[in-house]
N, C-alpha and C. Protein backbone atom coordinates (compact mmCIF):
# COMPACT_ATOMS: atom_id res chain seq x y z
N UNK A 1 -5.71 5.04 14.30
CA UNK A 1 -4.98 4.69 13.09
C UNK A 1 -5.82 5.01 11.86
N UNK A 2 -5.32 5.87 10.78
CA UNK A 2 -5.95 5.76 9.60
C UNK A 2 -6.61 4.59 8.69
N UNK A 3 -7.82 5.26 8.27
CA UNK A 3 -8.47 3.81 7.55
C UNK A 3 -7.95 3.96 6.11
N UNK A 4 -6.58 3.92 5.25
CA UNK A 4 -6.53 4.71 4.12
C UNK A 4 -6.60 4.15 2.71
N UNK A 5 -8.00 3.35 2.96
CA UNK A 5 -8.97 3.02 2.22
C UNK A 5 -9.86 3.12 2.02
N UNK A 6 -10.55 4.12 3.32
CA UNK A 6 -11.53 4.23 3.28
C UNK A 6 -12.59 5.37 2.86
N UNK A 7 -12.12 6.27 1.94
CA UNK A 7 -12.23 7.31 0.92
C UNK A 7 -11.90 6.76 -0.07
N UNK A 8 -11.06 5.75 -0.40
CA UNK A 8 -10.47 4.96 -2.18
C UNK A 8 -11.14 4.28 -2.99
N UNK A 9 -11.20 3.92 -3.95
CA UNK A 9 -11.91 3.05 -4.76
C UNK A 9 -10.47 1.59 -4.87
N UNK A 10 -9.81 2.11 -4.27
CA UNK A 10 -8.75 0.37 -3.89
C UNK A 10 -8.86 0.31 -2.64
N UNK A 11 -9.10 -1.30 -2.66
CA UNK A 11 -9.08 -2.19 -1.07
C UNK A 11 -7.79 -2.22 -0.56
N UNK A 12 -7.97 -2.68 0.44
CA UNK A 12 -6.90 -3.16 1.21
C UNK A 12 -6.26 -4.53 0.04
N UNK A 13 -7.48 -5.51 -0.12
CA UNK A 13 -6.83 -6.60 -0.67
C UNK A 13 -6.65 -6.45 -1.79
N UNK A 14 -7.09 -5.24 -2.49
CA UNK A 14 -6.55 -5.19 -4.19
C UNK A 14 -5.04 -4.51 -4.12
N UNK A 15 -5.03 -3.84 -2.67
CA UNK A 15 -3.54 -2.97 -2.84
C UNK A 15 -2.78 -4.06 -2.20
N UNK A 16 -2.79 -5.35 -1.26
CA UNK A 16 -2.02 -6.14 -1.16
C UNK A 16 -1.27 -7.11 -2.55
N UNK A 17 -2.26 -7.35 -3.46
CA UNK A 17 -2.35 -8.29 -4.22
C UNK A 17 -1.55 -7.44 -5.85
N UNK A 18 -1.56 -6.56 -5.48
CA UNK A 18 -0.75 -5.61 -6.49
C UNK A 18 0.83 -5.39 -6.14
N UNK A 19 0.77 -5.38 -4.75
CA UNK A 19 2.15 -5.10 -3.77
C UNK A 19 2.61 -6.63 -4.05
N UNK A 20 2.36 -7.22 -3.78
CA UNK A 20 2.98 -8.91 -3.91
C UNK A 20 2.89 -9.06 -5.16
N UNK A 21 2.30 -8.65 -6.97
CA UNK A 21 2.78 -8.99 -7.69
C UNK A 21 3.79 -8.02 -8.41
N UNK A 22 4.15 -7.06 -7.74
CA UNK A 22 5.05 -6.06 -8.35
C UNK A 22 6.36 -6.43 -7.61
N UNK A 23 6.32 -7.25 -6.47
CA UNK A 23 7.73 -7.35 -5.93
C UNK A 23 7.58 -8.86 -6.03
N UNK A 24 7.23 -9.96 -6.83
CA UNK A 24 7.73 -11.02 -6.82
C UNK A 24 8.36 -11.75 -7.09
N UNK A 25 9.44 -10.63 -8.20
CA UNK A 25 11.14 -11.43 -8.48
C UNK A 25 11.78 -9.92 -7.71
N UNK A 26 11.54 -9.48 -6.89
CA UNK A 26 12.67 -8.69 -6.19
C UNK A 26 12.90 -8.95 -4.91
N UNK A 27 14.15 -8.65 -4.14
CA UNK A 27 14.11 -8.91 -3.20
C UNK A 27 13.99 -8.65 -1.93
N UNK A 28 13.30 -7.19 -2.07
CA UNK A 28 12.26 -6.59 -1.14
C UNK A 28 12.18 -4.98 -1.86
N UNK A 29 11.08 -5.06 -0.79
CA UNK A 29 10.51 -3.24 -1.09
C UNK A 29 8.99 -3.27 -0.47
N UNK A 30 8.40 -2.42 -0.67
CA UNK A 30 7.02 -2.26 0.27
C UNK A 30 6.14 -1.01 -0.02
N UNK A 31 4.96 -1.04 0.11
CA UNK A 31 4.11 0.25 -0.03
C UNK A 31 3.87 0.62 1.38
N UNK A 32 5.04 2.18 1.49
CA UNK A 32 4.77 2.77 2.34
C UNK A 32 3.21 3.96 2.23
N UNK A 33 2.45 3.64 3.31
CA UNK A 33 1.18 4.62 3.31
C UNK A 33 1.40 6.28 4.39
N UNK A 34 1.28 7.20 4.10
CA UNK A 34 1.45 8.01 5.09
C UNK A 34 0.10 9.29 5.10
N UNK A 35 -0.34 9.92 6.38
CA UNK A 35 -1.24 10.30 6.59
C UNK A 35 -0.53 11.45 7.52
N UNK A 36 -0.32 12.69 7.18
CA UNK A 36 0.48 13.72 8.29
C UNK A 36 -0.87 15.04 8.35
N UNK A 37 -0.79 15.24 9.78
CA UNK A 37 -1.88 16.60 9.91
C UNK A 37 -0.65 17.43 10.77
N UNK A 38 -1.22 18.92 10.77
CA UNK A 38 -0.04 19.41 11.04
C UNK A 38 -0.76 21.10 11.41
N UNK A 39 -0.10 21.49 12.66
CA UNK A 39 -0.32 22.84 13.14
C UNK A 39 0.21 23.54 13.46
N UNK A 40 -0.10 24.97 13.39
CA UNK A 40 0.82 25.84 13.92
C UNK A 40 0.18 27.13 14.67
N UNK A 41 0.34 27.68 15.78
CA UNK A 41 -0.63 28.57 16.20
C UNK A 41 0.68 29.83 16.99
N UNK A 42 0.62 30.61 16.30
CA UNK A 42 1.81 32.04 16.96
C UNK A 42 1.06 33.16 17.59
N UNK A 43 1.43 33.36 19.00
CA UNK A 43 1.02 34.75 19.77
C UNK A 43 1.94 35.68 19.43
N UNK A 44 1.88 36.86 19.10
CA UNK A 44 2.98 37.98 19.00
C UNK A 44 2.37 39.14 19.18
N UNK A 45 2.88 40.01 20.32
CA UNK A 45 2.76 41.87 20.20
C UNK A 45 1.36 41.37 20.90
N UNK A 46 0.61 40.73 21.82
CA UNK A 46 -0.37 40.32 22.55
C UNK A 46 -2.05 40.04 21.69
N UNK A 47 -1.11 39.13 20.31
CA UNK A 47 -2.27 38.83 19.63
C UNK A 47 -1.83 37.40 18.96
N UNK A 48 -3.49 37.05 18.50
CA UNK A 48 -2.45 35.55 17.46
C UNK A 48 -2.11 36.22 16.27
N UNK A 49 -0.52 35.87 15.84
CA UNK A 49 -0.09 36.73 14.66
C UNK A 49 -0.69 35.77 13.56
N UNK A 50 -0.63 34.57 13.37
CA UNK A 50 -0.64 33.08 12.33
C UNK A 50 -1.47 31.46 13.15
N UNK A 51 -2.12 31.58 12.43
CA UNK A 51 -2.68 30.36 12.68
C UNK A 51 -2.98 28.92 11.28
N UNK A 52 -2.51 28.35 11.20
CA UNK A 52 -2.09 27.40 10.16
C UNK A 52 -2.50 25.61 10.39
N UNK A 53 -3.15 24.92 9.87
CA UNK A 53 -3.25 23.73 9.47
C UNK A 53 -3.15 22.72 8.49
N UNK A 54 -2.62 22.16 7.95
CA UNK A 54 -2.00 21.05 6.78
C UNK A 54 -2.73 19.60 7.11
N UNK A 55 -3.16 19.17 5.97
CA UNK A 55 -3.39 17.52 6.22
C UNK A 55 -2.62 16.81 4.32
N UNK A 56 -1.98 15.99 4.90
CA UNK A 56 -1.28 15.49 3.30
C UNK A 56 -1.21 13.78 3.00
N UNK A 57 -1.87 13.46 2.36
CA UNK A 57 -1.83 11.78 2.43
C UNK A 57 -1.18 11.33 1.18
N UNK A 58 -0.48 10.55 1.27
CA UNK A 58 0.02 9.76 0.28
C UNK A 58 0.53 8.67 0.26
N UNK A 59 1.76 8.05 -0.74
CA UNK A 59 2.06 6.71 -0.75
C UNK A 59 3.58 6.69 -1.08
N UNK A 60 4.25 6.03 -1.52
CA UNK A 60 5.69 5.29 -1.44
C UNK A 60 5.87 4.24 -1.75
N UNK A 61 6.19 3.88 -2.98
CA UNK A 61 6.39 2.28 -3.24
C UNK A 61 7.70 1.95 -3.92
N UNK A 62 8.50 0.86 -3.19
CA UNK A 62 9.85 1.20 -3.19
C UNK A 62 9.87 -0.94 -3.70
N UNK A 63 10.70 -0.76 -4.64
CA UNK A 63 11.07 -2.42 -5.24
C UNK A 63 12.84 -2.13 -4.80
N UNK A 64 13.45 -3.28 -4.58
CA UNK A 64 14.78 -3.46 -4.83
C UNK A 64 15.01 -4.78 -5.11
N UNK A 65 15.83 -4.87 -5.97
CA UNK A 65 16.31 -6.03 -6.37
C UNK A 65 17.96 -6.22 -6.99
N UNK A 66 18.63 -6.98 -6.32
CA UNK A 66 20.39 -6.60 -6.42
C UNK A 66 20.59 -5.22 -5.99
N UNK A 67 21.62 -4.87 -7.23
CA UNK A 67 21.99 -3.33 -6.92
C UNK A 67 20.95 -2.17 -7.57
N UNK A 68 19.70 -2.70 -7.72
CA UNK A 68 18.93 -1.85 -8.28
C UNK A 68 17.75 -1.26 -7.84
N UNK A 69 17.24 0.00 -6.95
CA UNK A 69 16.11 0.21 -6.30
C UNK A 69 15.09 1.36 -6.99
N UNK A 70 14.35 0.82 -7.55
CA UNK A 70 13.11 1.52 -7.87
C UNK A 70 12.24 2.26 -6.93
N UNK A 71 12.08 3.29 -6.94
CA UNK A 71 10.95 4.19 -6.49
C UNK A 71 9.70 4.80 -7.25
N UNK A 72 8.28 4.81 -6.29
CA UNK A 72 7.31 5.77 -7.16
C UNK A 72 6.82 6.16 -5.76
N UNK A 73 6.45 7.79 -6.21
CA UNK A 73 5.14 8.17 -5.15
C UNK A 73 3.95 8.96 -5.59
N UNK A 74 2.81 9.36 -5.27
CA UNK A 74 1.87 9.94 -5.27
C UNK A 74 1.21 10.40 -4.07
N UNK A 75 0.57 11.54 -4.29
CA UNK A 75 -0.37 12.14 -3.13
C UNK A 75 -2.00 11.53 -3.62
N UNK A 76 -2.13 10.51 -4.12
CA UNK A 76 -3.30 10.02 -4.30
C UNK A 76 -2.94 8.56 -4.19
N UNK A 77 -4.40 8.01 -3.27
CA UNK A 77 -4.20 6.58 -3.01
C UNK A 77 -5.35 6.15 -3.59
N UNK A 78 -5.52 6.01 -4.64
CA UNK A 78 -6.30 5.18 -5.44
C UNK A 78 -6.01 4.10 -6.66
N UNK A 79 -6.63 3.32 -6.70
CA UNK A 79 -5.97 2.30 -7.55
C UNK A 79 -5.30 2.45 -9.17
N UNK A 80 -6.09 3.38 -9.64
CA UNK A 80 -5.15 3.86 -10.73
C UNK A 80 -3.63 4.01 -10.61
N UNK A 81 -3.41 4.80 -9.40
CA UNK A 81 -2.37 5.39 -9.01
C UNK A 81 -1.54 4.74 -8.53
N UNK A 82 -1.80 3.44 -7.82
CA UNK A 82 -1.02 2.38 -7.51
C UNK A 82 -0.80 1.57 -8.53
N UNK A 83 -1.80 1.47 -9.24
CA UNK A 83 -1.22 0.27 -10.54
C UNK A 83 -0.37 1.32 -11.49
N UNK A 84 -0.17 2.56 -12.15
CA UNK A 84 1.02 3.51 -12.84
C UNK A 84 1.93 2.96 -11.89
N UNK A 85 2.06 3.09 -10.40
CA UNK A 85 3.33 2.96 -9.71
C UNK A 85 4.28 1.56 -10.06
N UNK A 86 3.01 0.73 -10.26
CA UNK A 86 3.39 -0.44 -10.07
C UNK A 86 3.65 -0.68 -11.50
N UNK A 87 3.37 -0.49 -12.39
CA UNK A 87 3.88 -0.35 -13.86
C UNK A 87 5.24 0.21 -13.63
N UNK A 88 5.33 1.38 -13.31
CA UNK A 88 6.75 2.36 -13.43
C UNK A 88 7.96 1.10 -12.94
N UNK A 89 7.48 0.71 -11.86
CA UNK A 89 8.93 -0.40 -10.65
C UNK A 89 9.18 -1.59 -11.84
N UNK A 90 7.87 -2.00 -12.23
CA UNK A 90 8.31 -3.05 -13.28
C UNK A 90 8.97 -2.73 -14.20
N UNK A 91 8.89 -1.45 -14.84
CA UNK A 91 9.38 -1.46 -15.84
C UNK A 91 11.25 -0.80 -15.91
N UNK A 92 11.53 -0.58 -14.62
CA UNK A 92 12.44 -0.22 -14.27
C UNK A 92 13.67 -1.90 -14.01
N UNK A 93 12.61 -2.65 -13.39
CA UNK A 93 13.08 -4.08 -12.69
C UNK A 93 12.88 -4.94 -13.81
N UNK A 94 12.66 -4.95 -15.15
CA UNK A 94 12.14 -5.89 -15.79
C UNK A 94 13.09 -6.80 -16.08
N UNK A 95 14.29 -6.69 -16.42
CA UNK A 95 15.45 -7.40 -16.73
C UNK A 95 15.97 -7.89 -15.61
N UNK A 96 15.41 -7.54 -14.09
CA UNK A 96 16.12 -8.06 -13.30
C UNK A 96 15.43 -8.70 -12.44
N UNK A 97 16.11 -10.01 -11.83
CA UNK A 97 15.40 -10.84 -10.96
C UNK A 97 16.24 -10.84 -9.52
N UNK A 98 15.00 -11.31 -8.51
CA UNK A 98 15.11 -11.73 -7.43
C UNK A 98 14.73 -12.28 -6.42
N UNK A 99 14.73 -12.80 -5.15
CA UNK A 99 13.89 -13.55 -4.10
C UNK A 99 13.71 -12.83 -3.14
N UNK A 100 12.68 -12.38 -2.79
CA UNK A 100 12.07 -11.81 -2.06
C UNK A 100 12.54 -12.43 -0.37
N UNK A 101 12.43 -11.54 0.72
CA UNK A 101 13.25 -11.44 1.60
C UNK A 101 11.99 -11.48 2.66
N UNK A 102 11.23 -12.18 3.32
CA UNK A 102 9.96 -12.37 4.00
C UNK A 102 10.55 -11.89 5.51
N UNK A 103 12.04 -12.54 5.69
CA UNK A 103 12.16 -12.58 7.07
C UNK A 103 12.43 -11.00 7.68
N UNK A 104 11.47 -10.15 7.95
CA UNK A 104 12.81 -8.78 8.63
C UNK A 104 12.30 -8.67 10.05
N UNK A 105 13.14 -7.84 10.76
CA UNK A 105 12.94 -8.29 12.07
C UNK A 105 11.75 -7.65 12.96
N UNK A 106 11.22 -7.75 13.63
CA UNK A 106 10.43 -7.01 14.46
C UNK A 106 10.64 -6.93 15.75
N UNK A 107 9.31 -6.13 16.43
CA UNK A 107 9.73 -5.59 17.68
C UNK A 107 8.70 -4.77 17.86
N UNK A 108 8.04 -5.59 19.18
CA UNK A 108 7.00 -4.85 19.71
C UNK A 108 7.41 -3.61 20.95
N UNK A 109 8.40 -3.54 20.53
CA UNK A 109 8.66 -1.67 21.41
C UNK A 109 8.17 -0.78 21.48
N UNK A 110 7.43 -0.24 22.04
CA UNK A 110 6.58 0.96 22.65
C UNK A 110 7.17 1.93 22.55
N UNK A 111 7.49 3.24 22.05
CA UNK A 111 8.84 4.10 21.75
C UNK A 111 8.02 5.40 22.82
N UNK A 112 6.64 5.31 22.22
CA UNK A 112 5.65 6.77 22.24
C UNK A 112 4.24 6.45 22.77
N UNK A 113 3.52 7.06 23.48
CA UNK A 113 1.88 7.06 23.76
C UNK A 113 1.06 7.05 22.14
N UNK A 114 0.26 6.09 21.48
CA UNK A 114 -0.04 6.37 20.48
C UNK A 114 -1.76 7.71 20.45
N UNK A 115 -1.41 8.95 20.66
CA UNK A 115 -2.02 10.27 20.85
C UNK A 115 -2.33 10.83 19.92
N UNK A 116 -2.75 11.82 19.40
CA UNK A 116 -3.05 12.88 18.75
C UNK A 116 -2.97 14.49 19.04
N UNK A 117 -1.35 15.16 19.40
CA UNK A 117 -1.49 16.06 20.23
C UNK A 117 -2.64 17.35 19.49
N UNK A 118 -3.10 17.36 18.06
CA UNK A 118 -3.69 18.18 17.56
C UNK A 118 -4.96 18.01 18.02
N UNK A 119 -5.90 17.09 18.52
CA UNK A 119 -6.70 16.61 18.42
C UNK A 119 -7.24 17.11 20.24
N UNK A 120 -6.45 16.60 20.88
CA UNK A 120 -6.03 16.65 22.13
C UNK A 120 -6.72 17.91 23.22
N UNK A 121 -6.82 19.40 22.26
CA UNK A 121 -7.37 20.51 22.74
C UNK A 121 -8.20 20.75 21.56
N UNK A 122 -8.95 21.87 21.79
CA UNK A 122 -9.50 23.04 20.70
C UNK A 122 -8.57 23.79 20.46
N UNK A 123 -8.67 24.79 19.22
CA UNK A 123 -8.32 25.65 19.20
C UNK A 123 -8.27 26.74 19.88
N UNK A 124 -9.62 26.96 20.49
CA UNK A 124 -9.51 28.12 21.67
C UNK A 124 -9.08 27.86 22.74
N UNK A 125 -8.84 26.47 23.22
CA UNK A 125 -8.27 26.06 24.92
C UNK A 125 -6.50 25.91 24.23
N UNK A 126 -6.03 26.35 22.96
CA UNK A 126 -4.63 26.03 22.60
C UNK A 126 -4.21 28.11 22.87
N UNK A 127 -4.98 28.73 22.34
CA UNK A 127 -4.89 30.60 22.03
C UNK A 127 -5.09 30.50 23.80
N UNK A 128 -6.09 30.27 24.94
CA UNK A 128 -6.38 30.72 25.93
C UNK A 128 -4.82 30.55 26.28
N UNK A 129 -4.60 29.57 26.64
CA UNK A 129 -2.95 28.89 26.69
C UNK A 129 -1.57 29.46 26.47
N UNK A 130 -1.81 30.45 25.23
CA UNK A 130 -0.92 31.10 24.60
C UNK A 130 -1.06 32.80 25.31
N UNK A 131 -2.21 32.80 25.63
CA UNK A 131 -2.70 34.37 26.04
C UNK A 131 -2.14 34.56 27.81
N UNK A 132 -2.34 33.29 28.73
CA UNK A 132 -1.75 32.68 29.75
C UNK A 132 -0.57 33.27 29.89
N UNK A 133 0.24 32.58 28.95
CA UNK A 133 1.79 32.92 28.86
C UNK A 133 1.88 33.69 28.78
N UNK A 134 1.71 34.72 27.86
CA UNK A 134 1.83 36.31 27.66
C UNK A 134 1.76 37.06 29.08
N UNK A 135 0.29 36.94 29.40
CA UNK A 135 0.23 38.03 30.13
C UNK A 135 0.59 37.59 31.41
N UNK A 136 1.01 36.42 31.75
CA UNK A 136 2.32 35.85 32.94
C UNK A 136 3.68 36.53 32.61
N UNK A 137 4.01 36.51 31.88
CA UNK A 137 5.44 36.77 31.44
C UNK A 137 5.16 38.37 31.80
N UNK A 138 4.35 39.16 31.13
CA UNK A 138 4.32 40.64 31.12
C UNK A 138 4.00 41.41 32.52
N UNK A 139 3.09 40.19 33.65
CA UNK A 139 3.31 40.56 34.58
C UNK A 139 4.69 40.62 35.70
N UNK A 140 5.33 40.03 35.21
CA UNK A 140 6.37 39.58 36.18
C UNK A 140 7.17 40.42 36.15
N UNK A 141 7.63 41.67 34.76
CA UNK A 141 8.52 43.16 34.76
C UNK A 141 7.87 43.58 33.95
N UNK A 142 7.81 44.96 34.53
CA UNK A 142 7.43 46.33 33.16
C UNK A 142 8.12 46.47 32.77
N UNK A 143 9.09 45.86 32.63
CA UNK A 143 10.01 46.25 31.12
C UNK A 143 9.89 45.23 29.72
N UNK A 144 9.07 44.08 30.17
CA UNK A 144 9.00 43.46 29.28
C UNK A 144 8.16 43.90 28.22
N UNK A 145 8.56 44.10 26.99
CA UNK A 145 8.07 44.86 25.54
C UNK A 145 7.37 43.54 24.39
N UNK A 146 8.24 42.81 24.48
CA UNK A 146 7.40 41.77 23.63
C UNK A 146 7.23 40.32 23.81
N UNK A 147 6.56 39.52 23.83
CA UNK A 147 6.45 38.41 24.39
C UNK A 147 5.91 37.48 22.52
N UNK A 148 6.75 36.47 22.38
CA UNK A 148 6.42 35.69 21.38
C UNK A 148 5.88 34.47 21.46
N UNK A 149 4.92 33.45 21.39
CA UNK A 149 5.11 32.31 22.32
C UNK A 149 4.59 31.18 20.86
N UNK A 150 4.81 30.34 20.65
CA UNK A 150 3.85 29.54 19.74
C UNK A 150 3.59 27.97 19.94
N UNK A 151 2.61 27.46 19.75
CA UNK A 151 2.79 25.85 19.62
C UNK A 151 2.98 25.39 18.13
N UNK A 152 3.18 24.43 17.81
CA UNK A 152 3.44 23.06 16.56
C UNK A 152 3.38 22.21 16.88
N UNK A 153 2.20 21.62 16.41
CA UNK A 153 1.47 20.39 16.52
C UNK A 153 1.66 19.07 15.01
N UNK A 154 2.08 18.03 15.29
CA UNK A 154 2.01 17.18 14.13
C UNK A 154 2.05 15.60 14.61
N UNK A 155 0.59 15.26 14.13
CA UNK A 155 0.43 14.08 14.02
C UNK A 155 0.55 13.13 13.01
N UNK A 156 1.28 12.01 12.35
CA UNK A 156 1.68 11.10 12.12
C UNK A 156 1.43 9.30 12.16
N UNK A 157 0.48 9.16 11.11
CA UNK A 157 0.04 7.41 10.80
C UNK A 157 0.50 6.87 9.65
N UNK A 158 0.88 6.48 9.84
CA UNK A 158 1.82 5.22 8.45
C UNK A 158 1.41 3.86 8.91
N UNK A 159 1.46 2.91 7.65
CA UNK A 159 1.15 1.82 7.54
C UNK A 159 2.02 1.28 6.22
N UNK A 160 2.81 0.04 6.68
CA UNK A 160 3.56 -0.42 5.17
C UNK A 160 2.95 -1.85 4.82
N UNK A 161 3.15 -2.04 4.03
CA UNK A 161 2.44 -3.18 3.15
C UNK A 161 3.40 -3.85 2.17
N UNK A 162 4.12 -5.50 2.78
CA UNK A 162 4.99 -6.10 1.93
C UNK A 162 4.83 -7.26 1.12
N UNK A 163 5.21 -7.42 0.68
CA UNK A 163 4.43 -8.43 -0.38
C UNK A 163 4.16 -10.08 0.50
N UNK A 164 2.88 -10.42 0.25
CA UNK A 164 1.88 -11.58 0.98
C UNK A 164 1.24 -11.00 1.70
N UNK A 165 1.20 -9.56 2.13
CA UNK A 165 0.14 -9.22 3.06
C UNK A 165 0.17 -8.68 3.85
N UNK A 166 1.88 -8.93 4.63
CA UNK A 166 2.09 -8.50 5.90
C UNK A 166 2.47 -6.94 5.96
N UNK A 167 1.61 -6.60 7.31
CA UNK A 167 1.42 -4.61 7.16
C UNK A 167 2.10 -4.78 8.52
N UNK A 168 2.52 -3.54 8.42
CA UNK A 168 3.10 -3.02 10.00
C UNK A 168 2.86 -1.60 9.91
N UNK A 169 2.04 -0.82 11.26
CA UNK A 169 1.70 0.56 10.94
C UNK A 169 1.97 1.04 11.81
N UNK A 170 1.80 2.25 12.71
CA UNK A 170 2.87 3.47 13.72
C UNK A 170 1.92 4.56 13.50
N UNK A 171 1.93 4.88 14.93
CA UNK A 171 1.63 6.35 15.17
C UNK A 171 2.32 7.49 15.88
N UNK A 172 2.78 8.53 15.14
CA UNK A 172 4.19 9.43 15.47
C UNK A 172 3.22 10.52 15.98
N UNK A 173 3.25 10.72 17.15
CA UNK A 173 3.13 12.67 17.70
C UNK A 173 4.43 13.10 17.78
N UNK A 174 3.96 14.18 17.30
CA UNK A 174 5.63 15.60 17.94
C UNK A 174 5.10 16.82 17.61
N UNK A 175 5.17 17.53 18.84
CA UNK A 175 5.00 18.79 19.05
C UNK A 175 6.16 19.47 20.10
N UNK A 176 5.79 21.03 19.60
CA UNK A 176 6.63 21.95 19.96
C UNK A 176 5.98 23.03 20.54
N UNK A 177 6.34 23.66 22.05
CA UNK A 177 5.94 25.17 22.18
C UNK A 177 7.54 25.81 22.30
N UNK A 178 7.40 27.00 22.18
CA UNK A 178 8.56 28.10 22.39
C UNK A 178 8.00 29.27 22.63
N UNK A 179 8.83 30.11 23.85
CA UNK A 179 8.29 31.28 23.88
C UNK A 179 10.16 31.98 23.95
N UNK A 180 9.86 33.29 23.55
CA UNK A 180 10.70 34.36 23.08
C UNK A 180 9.94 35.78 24.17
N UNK A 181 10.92 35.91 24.65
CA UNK A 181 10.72 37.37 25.51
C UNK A 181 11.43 38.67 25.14
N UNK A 182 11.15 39.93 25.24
CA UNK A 182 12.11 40.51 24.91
C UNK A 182 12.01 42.06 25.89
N UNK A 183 12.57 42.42 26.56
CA UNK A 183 13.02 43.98 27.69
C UNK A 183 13.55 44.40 27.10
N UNK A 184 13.01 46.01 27.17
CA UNK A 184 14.22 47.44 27.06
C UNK A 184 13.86 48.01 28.25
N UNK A 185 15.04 48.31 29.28
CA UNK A 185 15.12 49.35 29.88
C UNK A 185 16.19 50.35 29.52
N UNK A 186 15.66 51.80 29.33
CA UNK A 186 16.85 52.96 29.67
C UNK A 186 17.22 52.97 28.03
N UNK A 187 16.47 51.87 26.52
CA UNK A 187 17.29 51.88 25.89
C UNK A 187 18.21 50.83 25.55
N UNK A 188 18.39 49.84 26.53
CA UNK A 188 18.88 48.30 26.63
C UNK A 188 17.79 47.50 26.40
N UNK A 189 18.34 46.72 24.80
CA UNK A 189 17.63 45.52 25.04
C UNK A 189 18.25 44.37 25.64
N UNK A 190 17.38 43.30 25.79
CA UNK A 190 17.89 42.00 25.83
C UNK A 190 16.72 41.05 25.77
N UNK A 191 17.09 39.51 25.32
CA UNK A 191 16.07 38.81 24.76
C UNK A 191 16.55 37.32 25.21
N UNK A 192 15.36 36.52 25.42
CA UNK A 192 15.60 34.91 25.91
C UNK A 192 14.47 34.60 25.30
N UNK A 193 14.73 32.85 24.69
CA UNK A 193 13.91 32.35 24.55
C UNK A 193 14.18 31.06 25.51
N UNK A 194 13.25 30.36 25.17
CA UNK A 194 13.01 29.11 25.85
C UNK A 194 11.95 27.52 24.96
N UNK A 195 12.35 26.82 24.46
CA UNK A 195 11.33 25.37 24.19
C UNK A 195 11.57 24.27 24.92
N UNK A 196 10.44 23.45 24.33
CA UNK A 196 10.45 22.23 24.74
C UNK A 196 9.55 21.29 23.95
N UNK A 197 9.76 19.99 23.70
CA UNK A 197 9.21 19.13 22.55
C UNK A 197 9.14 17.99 22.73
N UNK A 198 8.69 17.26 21.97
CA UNK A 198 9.15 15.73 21.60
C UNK A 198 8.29 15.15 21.36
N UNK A 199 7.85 13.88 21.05
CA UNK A 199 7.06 12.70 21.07
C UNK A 199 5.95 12.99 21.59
N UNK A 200 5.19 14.07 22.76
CA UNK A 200 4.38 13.55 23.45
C UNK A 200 2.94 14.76 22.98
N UNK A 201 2.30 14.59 23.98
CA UNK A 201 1.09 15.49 24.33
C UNK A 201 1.14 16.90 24.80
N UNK A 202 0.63 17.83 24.41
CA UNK A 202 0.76 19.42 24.73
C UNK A 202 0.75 19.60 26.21
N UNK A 203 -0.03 18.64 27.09
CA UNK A 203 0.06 18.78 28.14
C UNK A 203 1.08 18.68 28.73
N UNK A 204 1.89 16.99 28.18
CA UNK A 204 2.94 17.03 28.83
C UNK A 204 4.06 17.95 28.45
């Protein structure tokens, strides 16, 4: 789980204590935290065509009160940046009041393995993998001309924060491989692909 305080010049308890006084006449809302890394690695024509990585952190702070819901976000989690946010909701909510809503429901449900499928291999045991496929596929007909194959990797930590304190946080994997084949014989093409994804680990 992300520490995503722990690069900031705001605490945990200065960003609680800001979250509980920006929502304490509304009747809910929360500072969502999010932390996404993200990959992409493509074989094509029996080479890697693209190889790509993303990391993006930011925030979400959402007031509602009656029929009225305030939003702010930033890609910086530092306390400046939370207190503008928290200025902006007030000043949006100022005329309006409300009672805050403590009770929401929970649920310790297990949905996913909490993993890291990026993390999980190297980069070179992810390309060996990709090179595998290829030259499996190319053995199996000489007619096969092009072989495409790629993985997408994205890992996922959030943590929300509602006013008094209480956090609830999640860890999302989802990844993707696909491979694309393609034969000409005589002058005939034809082409199949094939994926598979979800929630889990590259292995699985």
């Amino acid at each position: 789980m992300t520490n995503f305080f722990k690069k900031s010049d705001l605490s945990r308890g200065e960003a609680e204590n800001i979250v509980s006084d920006t929502l304490n006449k509304c009747d809910d809302g929360e500072l969502y935290l999010e932390d996404t890394k993200s990959e992409s690695i493509i074989l094509d024509d029996n080479k890697i065509k693209d190889s790509s990585y993303s990391s993006d952190l930011g925030f979400g702070f959402r007031a509602i009160s009656e029929d009225t819901v305030a939003y702010s976000h930033s890609n910086e989690i530092s306390k400046n940046s939370l207190k503008q946010s928290s200025e902006s909701l007030k000043s949006t909510l100022k005329t309006i009041g409300g009672t805050y809503n403590h009770s929401i429901p929970k649920s310790n449900k297990k949905y996913y393995e909490h993993i890291n499928p990026i993390e999980q291999k190297s980069l070179n045991e992810k390309i060996e993998i990709l090179n595998k496929v290829n030259n499996y596929l190319r053995s199996k007909d000489t007619n096969v001309k092009q072989v495409t194959a790629n993985f997408s990797g994205e890992h996922k930590s959030i943590e929300i924060i509602r006013s008094g304190g209480e956090t609830l946080s999640d860890i999302r994997p989802l990844i993707r491989f696909n491979v694309s084949v393609m034969l000409d014989k005589n002058g005939r093409k034809e082409s199949g692909t094939y994926g598979v994804g979800g929630r889990k680990s590259y292995d699985a």
